[in-house]
C-alpha atoms as a PDB file:
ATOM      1  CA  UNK A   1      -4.350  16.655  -8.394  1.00  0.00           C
ATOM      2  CA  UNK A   2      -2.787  18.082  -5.214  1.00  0.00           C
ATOM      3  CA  UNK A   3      -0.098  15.258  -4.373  1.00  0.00           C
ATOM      4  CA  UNK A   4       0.636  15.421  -8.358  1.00  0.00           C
ATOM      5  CA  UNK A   5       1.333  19.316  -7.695  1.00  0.00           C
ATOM      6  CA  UNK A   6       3.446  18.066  -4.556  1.00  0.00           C
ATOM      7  CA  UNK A   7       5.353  15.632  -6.174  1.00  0.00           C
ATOM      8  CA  UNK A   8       6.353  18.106  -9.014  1.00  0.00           C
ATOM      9  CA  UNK A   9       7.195  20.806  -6.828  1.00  0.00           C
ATOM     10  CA  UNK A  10       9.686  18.835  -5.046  1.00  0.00           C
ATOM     11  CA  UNK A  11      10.658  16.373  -7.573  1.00  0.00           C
ATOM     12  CA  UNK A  12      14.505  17.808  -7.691  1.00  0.00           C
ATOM     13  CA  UNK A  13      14.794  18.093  -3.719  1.00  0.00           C
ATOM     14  CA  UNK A  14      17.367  15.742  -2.555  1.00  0.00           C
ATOM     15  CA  UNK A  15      15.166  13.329   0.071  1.00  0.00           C
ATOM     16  CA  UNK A  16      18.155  10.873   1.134  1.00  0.00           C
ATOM     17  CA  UNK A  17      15.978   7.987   0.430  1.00  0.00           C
ATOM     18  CA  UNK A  18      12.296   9.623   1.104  1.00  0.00           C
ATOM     19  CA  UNK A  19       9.203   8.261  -0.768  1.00  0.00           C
ATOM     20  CA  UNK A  20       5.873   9.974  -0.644  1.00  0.00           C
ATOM     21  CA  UNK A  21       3.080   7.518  -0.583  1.00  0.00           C
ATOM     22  CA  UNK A  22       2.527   7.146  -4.841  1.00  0.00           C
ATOM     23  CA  UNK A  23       5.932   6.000  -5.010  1.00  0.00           C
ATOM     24  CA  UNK A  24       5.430   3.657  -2.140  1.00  0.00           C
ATOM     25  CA  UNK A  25       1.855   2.343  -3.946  1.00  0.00           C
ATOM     26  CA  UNK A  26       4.020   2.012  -7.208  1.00  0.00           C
ATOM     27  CA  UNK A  27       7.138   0.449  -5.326  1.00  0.00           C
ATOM     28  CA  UNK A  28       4.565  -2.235  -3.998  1.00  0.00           C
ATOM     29  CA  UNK A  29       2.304  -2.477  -6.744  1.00  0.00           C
ATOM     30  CA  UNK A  30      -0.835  -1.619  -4.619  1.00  0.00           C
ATOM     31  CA  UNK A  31      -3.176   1.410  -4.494  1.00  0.00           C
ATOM     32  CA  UNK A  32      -2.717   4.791  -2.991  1.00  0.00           C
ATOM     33  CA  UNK A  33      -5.458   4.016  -0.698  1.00  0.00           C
ATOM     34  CA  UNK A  34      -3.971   0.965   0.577  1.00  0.00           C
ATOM     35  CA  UNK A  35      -0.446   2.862   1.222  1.00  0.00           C
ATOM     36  CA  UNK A  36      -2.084   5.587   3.240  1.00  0.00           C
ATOM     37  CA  UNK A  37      -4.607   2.601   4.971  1.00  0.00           C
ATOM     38  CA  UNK A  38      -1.484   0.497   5.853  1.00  0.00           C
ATOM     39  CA  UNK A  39       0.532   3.632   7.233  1.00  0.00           C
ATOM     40  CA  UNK A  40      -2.521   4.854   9.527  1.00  0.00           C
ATOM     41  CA  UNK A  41      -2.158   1.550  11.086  1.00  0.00           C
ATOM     42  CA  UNK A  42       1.079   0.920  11.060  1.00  0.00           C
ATOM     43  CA  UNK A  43       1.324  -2.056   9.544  1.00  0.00           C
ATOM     44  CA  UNK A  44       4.221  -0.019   7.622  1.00  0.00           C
ATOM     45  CA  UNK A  45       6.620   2.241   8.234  1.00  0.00           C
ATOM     46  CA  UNK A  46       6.001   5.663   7.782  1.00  0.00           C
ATOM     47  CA  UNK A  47       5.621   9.159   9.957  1.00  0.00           C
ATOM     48  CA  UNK A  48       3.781  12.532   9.044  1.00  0.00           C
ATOM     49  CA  UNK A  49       5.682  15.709   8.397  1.00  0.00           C
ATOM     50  CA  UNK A  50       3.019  18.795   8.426  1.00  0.00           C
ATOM     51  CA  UNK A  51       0.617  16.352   7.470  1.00  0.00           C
ATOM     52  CA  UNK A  52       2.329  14.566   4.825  1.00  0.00           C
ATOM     53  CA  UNK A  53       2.744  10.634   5.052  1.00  0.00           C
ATOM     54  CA  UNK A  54       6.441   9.836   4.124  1.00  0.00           C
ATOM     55  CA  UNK A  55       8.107   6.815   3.979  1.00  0.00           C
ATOM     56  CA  UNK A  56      12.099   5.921   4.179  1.00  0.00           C
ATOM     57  CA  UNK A  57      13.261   3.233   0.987  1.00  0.00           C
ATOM     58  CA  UNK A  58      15.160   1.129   3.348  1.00  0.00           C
ATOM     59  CA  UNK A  59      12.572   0.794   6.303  1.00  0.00           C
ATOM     60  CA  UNK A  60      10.257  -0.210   3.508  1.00  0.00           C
ATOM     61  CA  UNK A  61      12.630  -2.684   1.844  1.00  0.00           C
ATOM     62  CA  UNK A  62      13.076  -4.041   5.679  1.00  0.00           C
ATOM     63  CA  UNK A  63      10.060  -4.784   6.012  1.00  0.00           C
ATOM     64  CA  UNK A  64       9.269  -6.106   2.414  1.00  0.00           C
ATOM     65  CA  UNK A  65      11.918  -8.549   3.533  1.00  0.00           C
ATOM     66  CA  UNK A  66      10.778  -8.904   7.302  1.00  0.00           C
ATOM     67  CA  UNK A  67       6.888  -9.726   5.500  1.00  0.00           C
ATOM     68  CA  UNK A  68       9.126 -12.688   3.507  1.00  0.00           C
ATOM     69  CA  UNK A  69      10.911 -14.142   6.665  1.00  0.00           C
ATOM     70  CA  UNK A  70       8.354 -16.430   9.371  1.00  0.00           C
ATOM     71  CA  UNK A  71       9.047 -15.938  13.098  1.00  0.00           C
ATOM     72  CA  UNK A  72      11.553 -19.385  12.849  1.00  0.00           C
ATOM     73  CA  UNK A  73      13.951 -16.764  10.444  1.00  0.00           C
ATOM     74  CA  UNK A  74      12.775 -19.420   7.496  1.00  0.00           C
ATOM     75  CA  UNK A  75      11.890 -17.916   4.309  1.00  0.00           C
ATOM     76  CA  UNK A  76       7.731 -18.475   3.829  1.00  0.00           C
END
């Protein structure tokens, strides 16, 4: 209920690219709980702001593609 209220209260707040962690989950196709689980250990990129996991598109799309490409730069 609370990160619905969030996300409605800043829905029309330019972000310059800024996802909050349901729009990463639905990006992805995974849960909420895995988002927030992945970011914690930073096996993706995000950073807090007052407490507040957020997420940048085009890190996320980097490393969609970086989780795509093996360590010879072949696709897997």
């Amino acid at each position: 209920k609370y990160k619905k209220k969030i996300l409605e209260m800043t829905k029309n707040i330019p972000r310059e690219g800024f996802l909050f962690g349901p729009e990463v989950a639905a990006y992805l196709k995974v849960t909420e709980r895995t988002i927030y689980r992945w970011a914690g250990a930073k096996k993706i990129p995000a950073f807090k702001v007052g407490g507040v996991w957020r997420f940048r598109k085009m890190d996320i799309d980097a490393w969609i593609h970086a989780q795509s490409v093996d360590s010879a730069g072949g696709e897997r």
